[in-house]
Structures are given as C-alpha cells and as structure tokens.
Protein backbone atom coordinates (compact mmCIF):
# COMPACT_ATOMS: atom_id res chain seq x y z
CA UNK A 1 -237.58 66.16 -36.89
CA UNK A 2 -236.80 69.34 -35.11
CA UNK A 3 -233.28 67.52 -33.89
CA UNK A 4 -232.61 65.96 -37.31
CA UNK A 5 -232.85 69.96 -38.00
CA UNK A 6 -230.32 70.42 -35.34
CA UNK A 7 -227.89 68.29 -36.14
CA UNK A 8 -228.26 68.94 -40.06
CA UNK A 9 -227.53 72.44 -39.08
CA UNK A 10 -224.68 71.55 -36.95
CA UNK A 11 -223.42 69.43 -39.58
CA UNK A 12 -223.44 72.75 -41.95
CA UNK A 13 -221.27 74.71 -39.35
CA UNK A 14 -218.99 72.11 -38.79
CA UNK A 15 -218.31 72.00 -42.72
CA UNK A 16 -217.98 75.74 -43.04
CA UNK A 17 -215.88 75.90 -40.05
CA UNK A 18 -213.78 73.39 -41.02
CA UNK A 19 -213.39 74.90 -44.48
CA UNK A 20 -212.12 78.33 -42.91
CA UNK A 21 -209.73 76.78 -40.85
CA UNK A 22 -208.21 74.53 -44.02
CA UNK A 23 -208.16 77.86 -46.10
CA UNK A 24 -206.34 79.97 -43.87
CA UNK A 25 -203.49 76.75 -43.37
CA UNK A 26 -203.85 76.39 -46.91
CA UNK A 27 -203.17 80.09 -47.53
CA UNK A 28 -200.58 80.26 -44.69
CA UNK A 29 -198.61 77.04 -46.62
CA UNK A 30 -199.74 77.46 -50.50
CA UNK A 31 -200.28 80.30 -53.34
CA UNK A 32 -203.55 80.73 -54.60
CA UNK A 33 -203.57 78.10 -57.31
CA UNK A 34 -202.86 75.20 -54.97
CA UNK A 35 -204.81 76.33 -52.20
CA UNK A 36 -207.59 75.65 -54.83
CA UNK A 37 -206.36 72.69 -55.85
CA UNK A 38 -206.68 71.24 -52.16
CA UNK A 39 -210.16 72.93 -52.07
CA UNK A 40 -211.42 71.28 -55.10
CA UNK A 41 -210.29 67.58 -53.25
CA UNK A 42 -212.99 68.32 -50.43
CA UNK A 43 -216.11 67.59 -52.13
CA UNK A 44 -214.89 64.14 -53.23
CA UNK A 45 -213.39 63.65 -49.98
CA UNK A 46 -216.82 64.27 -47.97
CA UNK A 47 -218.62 62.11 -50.87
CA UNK A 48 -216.57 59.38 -49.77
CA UNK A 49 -216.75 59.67 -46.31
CA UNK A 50 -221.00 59.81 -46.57
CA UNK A 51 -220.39 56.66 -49.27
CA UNK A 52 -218.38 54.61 -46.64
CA UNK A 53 -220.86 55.31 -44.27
CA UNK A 54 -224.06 54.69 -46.18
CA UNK A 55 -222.49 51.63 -47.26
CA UNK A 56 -222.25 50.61 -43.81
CA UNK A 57 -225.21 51.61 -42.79
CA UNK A 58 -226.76 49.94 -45.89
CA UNK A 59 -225.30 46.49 -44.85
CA UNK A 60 -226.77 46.79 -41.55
CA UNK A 61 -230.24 47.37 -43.00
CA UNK A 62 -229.47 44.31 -45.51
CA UNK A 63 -229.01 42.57 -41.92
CA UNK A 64 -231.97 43.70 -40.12
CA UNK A 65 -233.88 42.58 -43.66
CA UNK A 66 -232.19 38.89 -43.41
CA UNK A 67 -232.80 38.89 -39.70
CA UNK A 68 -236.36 39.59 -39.71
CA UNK A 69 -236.74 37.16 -42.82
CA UNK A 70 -235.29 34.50 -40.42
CA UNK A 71 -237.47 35.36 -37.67
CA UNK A 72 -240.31 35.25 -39.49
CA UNK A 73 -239.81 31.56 -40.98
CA UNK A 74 -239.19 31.25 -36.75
CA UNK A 75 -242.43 32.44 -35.85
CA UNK A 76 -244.29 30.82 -38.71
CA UNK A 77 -242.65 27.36 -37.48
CA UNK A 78 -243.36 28.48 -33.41
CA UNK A 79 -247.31 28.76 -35.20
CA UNK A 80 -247.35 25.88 -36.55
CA UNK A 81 -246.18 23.28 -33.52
CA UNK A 82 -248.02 25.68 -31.24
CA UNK A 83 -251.26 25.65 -33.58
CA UNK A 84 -251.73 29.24 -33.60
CA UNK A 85 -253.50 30.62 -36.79
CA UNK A 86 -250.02 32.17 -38.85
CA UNK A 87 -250.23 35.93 -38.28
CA UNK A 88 -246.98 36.91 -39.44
CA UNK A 89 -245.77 40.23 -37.86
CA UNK A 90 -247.73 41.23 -34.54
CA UNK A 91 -250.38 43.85 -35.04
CA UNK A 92 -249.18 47.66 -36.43
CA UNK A 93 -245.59 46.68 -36.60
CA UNK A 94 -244.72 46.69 -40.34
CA UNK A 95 -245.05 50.44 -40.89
CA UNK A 96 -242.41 50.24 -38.16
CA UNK A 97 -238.39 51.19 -38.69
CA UNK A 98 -237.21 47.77 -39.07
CA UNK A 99 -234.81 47.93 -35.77
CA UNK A 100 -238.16 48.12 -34.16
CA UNK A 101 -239.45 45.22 -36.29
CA UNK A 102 -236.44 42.94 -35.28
CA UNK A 103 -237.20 44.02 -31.44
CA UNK A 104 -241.38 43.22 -31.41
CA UNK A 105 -240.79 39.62 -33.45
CA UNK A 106 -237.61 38.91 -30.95
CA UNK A 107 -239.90 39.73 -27.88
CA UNK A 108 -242.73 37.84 -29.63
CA UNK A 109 -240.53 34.33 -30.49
CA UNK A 110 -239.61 34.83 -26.59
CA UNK A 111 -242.82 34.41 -25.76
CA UNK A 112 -244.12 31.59 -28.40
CA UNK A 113 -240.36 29.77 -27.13
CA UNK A 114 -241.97 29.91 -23.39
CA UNK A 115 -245.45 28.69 -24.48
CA UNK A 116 -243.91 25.60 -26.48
CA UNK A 117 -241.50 24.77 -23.30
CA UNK A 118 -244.35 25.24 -20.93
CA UNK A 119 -246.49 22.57 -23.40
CA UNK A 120 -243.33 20.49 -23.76
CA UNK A 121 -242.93 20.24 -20.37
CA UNK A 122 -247.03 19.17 -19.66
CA UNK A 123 -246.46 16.60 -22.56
CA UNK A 124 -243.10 15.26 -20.83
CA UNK A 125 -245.34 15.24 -17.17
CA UNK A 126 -248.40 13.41 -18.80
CA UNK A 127 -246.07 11.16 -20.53
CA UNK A 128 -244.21 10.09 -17.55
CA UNK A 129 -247.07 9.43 -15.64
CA UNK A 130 -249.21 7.71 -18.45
CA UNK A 131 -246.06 4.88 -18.73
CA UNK A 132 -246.42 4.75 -15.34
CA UNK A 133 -249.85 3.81 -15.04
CA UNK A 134 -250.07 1.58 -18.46
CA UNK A 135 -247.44 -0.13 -16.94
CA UNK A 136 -249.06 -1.12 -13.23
CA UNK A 137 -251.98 -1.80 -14.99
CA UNK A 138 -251.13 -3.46 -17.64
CA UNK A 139 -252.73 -1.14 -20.46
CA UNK A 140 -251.66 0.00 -23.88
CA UNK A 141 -250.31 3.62 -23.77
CA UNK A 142 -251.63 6.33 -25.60
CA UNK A 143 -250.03 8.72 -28.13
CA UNK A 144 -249.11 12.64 -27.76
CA UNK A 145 -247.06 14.03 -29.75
CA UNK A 146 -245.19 17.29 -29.53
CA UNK A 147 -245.22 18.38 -33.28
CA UNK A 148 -247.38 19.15 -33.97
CA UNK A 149 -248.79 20.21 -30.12
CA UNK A 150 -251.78 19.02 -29.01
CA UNK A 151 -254.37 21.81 -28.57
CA UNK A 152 -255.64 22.78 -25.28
CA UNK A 153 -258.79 20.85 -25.88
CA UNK A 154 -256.84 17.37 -26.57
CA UNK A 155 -254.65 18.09 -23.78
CA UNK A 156 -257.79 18.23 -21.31
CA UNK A 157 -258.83 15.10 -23.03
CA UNK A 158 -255.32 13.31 -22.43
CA UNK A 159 -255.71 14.56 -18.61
CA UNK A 160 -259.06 12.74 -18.56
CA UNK A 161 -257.88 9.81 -19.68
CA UNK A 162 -255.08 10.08 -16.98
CA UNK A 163 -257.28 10.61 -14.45
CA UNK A 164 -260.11 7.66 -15.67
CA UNK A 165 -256.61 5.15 -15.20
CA UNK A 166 -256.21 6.92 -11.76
CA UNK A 167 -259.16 6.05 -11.08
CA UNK A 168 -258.63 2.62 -12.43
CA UNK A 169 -255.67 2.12 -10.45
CA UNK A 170 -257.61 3.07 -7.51
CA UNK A 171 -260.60 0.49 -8.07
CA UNK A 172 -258.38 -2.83 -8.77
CA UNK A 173 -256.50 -1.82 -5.80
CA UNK A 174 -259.62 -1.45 -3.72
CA UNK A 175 -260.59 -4.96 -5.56
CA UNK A 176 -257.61 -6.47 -4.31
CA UNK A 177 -258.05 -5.76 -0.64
CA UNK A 178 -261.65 -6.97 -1.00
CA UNK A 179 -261.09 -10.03 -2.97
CA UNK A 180 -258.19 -11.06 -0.43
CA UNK A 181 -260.05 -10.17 2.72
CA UNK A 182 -263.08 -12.72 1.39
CA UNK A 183 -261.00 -15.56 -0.06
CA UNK A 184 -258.94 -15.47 3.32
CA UNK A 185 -261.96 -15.51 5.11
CA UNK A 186 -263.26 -18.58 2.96
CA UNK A 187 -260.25 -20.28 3.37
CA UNK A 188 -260.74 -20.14 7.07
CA UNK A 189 -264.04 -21.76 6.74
CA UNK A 190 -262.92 -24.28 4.68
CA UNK A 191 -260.01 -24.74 7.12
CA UNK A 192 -258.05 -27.87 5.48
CA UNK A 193 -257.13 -26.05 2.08
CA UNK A 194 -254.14 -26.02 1.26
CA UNK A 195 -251.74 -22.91 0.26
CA UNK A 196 -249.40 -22.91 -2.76
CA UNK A 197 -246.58 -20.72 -2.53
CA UNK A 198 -248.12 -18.34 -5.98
CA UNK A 199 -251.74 -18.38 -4.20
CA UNK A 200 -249.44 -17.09 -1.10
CA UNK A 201 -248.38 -14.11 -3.29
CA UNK A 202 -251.72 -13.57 -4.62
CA UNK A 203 -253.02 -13.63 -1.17
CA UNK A 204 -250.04 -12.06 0.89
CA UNK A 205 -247.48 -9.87 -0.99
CA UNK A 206 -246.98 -5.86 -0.46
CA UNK A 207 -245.58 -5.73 -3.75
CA UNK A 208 -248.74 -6.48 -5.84
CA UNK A 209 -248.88 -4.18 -9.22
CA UNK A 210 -252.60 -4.21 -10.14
CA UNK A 211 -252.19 -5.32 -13.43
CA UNK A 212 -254.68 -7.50 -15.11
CA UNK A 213 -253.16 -10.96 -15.00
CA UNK A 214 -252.72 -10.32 -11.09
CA UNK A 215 -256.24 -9.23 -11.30
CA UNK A 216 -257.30 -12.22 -13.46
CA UNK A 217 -255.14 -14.58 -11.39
CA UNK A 218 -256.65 -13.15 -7.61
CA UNK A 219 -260.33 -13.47 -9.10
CA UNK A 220 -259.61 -16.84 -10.21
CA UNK A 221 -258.45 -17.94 -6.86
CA UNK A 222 -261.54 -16.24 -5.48
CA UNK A 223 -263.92 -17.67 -7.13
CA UNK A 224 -262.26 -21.25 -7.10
CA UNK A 225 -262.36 -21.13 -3.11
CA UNK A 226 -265.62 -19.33 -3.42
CA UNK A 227 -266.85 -22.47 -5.49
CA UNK A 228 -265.69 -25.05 -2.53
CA UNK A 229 -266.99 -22.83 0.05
CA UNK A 230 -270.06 -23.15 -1.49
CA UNK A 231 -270.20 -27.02 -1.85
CA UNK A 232 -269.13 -27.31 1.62
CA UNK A 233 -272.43 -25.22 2.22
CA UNK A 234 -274.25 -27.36 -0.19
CA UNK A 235 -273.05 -30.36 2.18
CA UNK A 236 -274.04 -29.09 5.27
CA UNK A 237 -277.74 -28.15 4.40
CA UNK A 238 -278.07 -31.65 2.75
CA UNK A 239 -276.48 -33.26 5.75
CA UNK A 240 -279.03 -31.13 8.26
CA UNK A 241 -282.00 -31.77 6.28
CA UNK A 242 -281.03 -36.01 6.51
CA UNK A 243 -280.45 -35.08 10.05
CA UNK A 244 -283.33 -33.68 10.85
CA UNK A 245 -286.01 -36.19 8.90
CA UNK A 246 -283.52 -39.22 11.21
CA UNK A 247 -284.06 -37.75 14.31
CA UNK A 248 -287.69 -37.37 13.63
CA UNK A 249 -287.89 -41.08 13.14
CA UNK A 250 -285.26 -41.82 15.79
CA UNK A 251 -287.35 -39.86 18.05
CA UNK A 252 -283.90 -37.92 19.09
CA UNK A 253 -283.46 -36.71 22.42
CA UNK A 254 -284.36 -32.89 21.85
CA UNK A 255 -281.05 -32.05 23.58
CA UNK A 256 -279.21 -33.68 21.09
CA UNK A 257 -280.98 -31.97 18.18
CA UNK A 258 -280.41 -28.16 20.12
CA UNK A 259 -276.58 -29.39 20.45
CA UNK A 260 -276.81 -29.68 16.74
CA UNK A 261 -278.73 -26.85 16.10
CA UNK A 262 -276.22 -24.86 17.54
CA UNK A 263 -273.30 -25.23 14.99
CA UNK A 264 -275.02 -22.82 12.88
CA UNK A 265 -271.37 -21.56 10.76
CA UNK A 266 -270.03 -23.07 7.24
CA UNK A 267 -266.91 -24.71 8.37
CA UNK A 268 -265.34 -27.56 7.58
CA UNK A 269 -265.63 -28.52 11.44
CA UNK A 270 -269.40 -27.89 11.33
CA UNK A 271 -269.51 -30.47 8.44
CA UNK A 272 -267.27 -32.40 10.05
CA UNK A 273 -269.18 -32.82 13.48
CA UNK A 274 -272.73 -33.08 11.44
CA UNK A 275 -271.16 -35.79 9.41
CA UNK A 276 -270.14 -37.90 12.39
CA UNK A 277 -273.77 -37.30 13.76
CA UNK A 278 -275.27 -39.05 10.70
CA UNK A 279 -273.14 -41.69 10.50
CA UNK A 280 -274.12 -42.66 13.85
CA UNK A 281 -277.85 -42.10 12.91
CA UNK A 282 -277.72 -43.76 10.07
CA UNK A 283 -276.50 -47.18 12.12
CA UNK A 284 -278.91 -46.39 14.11
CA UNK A 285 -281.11 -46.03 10.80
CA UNK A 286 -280.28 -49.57 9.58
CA UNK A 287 -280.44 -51.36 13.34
CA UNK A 288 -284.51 -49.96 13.53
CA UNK A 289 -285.26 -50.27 9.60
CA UNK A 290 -288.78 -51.70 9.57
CA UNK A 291 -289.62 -48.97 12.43
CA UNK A 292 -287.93 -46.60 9.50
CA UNK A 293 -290.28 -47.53 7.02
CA UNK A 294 -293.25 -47.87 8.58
CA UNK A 295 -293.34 -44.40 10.21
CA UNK A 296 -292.43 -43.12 6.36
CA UNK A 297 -295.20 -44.82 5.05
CA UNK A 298 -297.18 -42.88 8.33
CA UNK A 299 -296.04 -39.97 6.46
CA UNK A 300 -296.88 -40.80 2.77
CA UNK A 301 -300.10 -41.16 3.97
CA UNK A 302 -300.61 -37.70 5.74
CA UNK A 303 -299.34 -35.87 2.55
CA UNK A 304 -301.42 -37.94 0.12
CA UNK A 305 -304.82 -36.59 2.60
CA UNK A 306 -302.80 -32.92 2.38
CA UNK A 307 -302.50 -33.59 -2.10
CA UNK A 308 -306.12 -35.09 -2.08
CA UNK A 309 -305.11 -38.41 -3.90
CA UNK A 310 -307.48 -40.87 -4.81
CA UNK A 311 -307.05 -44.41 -4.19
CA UNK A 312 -305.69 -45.00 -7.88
CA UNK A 313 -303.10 -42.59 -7.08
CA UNK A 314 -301.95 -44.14 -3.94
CA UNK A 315 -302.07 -47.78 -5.32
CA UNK A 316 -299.36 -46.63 -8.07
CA UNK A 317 -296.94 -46.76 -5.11
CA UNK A 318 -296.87 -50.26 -5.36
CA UNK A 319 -294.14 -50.98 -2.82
CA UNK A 320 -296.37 -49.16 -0.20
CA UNK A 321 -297.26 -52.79 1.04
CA UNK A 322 -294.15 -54.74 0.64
CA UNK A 323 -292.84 -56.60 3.80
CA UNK A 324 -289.37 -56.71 2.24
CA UNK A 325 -287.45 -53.94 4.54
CA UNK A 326 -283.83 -52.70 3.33
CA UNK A 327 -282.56 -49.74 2.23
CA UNK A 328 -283.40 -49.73 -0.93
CA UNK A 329 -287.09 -50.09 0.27
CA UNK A 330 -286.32 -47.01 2.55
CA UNK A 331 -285.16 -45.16 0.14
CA UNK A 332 -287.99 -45.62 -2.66
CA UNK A 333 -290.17 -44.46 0.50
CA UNK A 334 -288.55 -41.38 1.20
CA UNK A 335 -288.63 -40.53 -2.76
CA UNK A 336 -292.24 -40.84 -2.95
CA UNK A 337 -292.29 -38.90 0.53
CA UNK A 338 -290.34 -36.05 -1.31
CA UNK A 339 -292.21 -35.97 -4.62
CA UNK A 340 -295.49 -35.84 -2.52
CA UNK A 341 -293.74 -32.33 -0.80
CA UNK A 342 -292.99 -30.97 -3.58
CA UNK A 343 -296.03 -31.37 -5.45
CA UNK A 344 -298.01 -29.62 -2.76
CA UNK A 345 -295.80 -26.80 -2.59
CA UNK A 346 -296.24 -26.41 -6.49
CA UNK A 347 -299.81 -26.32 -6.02
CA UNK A 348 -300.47 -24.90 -2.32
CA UNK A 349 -302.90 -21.79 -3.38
CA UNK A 350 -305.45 -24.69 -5.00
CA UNK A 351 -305.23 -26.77 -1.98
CA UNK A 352 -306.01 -23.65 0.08
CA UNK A 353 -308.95 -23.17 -1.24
C-alpha cells in the first residue's frame, strides 16, 4: 500500500503540474474566457483516458475469469482420468488476485499433464509386453485402459499378472528342454523309430514359441514314445523271466546266463539279442519236451508242499498224469506252476506261521 500511496501521489503532481504548464500556454495563446474553455475539456479528457484504460484492464480480467474457467474444466478432466478425488483450486488460492490463480492452476495442470504421461507411458510399456507374451504363449490378453487410469493398486495387479506369464514363459520353456532331452533319450533306446519331419521340429528347432499347441504337440510326442519305451520294457522283463524259468530246465551253462545277465539297458538291441536267445531255447524247449514237463511237474509239486494242498487239491490238476507231451501240455503246466506262486505270495504271513 505504501507505493500505491506513492504513485497516487505522484499521479496528483503530475496532474497539477501538467495543469500549470497548460495554463500558462493557454494564457500565453488565449484571453481568459477561452483559456477556461480549454480548462473545462480536461476533466472529460482524463475521464476518458482512466475509461479506456479500465476498459482494458477490465477485458483482461474478463480473460483471466474465462481462462481460469477453462482450466478448471482442465483440471477437473486431469482428476478424473487420473482418479484423483476433484479438488478444484489447490489449497488457499481463491482469496488469491486471479493472475495468481491462473499461475498456481497452470503450474498444477503441468504437473497432473506429467503424472498422466508418466501413467500413459507404464500402460503403453505393460501393453507392449503383455501382447508379447499372450502371443508366445498363446494366451488371451488382458484389458487396461487409459481413461479412465488404472489406480496404482490395479496397476501393481496388472504387473503381477505380467510377471505370473513371465514366469509362465519361463516354466514351458524349461518344459521344453526337459521333455526333448527325455523323448531323445527314449528314442535312442528304442533305436529303430522313425523321425517325421514335424516331430523333427518339435524335437530340434531354435525357433520354438512356447505356446500351448507346441506344448500340447511336444507332450504328445513324449508320452507316445514314452508309451513304446515302456512296452519295449514290458518285453524285455517278460522275455527274461521265460529266459530264466528255460535255462533252469535247460540246465544252461551259467556262463551263458551271466552273458545274458549282463545286457541289463532297455534297448531295442537288448530285446533284440534276448529275443534271439529264446528262440533258440525254445527249440531247444520243444527238442527235450517230456524232460520239460516232467521237471515242471517236479516243481508243481514243491509249491503244492510250500501252499499245504491236500490230495483233493492236487488231483483237480487232472493233466498232472497225462503221458501226452506237447506244448499245449507244457503250457497248462506252467499255468498251474504260476497260479501255485502267486497264491503263496497272497498268503505268505499264514504260511509263515
């Protein structure tokens, strides 16, 4: 106030200077009565200069008014994408001139315009790198949208879910190399599989995206091989246990049966070799048949002392007797010789006793 005082006085010696100076040109060019005349113009003259500039600065104030009307709406829509709680002005600012009101909500939309870029451009990065993912693994994207934002509390939540299809990604492609390290090796064992050119690529190529029909596709393979690798096992026990109960009754030279017992892997040579071995056996088998039966029935008889039978019992085998050797005879031997097994091992804690 004390300068508004200045100036205002200032102002007043300016007019009254001013005023001497016209007066004594006046008086110098006029008589008396127009020297008046010209005096009495002043008034309306100043009037009109303070009218022209009120009006001016009265437009300028109509523009502040319209300015901050249109920043407000600005801020109030910043809010509302940003989810802010609508606060209008920021705090002690309307008793504020309202150049100083224009300046505070110009600094403040600065700042809301920097938040929503800064969220904009998180949305953009998450969005990117969701497609990305969705799109190697074959998954069906997620929304964000970016009005309005997403709070800071779904946007953690969205980072989550990036990171669980990370994560993801990171498992199936662990899965991969696992899966096509043990159907490779299975295929090895197997050894005369063959190789179409799509198992190739499930099996072989760099470029594999883990997405879930490669994943489907690699299992299947997987478990297909693992399924023959298993009957190949299946084979070669079944083959060693017929090997072993011939060369019991062959009476096998024990070097013969280590030899064998050696080729202790599930490959398709193992089989192979084991196979070749019981085919000779077996002719051997049918050459020494009756010898064949009668040391089964040797056996029959030591398991039906080991399951306590009673005559009755044994006389049900009615073809324990029969002179009639072949290999069905043989074979209706060896059944009874296996049902006798397992019934003892179904009941070996009563027999113990």
């Amino acid at each position: 106030m004390d300068q508004l005082k200045k100036i205002r006085h200032q102002m007043h010696t300016i007019c009254n200077t001013g005023f001497e100076r016209l007066r004594d040109l006046w008086d110098e060019m006029f008589d008396a009565k127009l020297c008046l005349d010209q005096a009495k113009r002043l008034p309306d003259q100043m009037m009109a200069f303070f009218e022209r500039k009120y009006q001016e600065s009265n437009q300028l104030r109509e523009i502040f008014v319209a300015e901050i009307a249109e920043l407000r709406q600005e801020a109030l829509e910043l809010q509302r994408q940003l989810g802010e709680q609508q606060q209008g002005l920021p705090a002690a600012i309307e008793s504020r001139s309202l150049f100083d009101q224009r300046s505070a909500l110009d600094e403040s939309l600065d700042q809301m315009q920097q938040k929503l870029s800064q969220r904009h451009e998180i949305i953009d990065e998450y969005l990117l790198e969701m497609e990305t993912l969705c799109e190697e693994l074959s998954e069906e994207p997620r929304t964000l949208p970016k009005d309005p934002l997403p709070t800071e509390r779904e946007l953690v939540e969205f980072r989550s879910y990036l990171d669980h299809l990370i994560a993801k990604k990171m498992q199936r492609k662990e899965d991969i190399g696992n899966l096509r390290r043990e159907t490779k090796k299975l295929i090895s064992c197997l050894q005369t599989i063959s190789i179409t050119k799509e198992q190739h690529r499930l099996l072989n190529a760099r470029k594999f995206p883990p997405t879930r029909e490669n994943m489907h596709e690699l299992r299947m393979l997987h478990e297909e091989v693992a399924a023959q690798y298993e009957c190949l096992k299946q084979h070669i026990d079944d083959t060693r246990r017929k090997l072993e109960r011939l060369w019991q009754c062959l009476e096998t030279d024990p070097a013969i049966v280590q030899k064998f017992g050696k080729l202790t892997s599930y490959t398709q040579t193992t089989f192979d070799k084991l196979s070749a071995e019981l085919d000779r056996c077996d002719a051997l088998r049918r050459e020494n048949m009756e010898s064949f039966v009668e040391r089964t029935r040797c056996y029959i008889m030591e398991w039906w002392e080991r399951c306590m039978k009673s005559q009755d019992e044994r006389a049900q085998f009615t073809m324990f007797h029969s002179k009639d050797y072949n290999e069905g005879m043989l074979k209706l031997h060896e059944l009874e010789l296996d049902s006798l097994k397992q019934f003892y091992g179904e009941n070996k804690q009563i027999f113990r006793m």
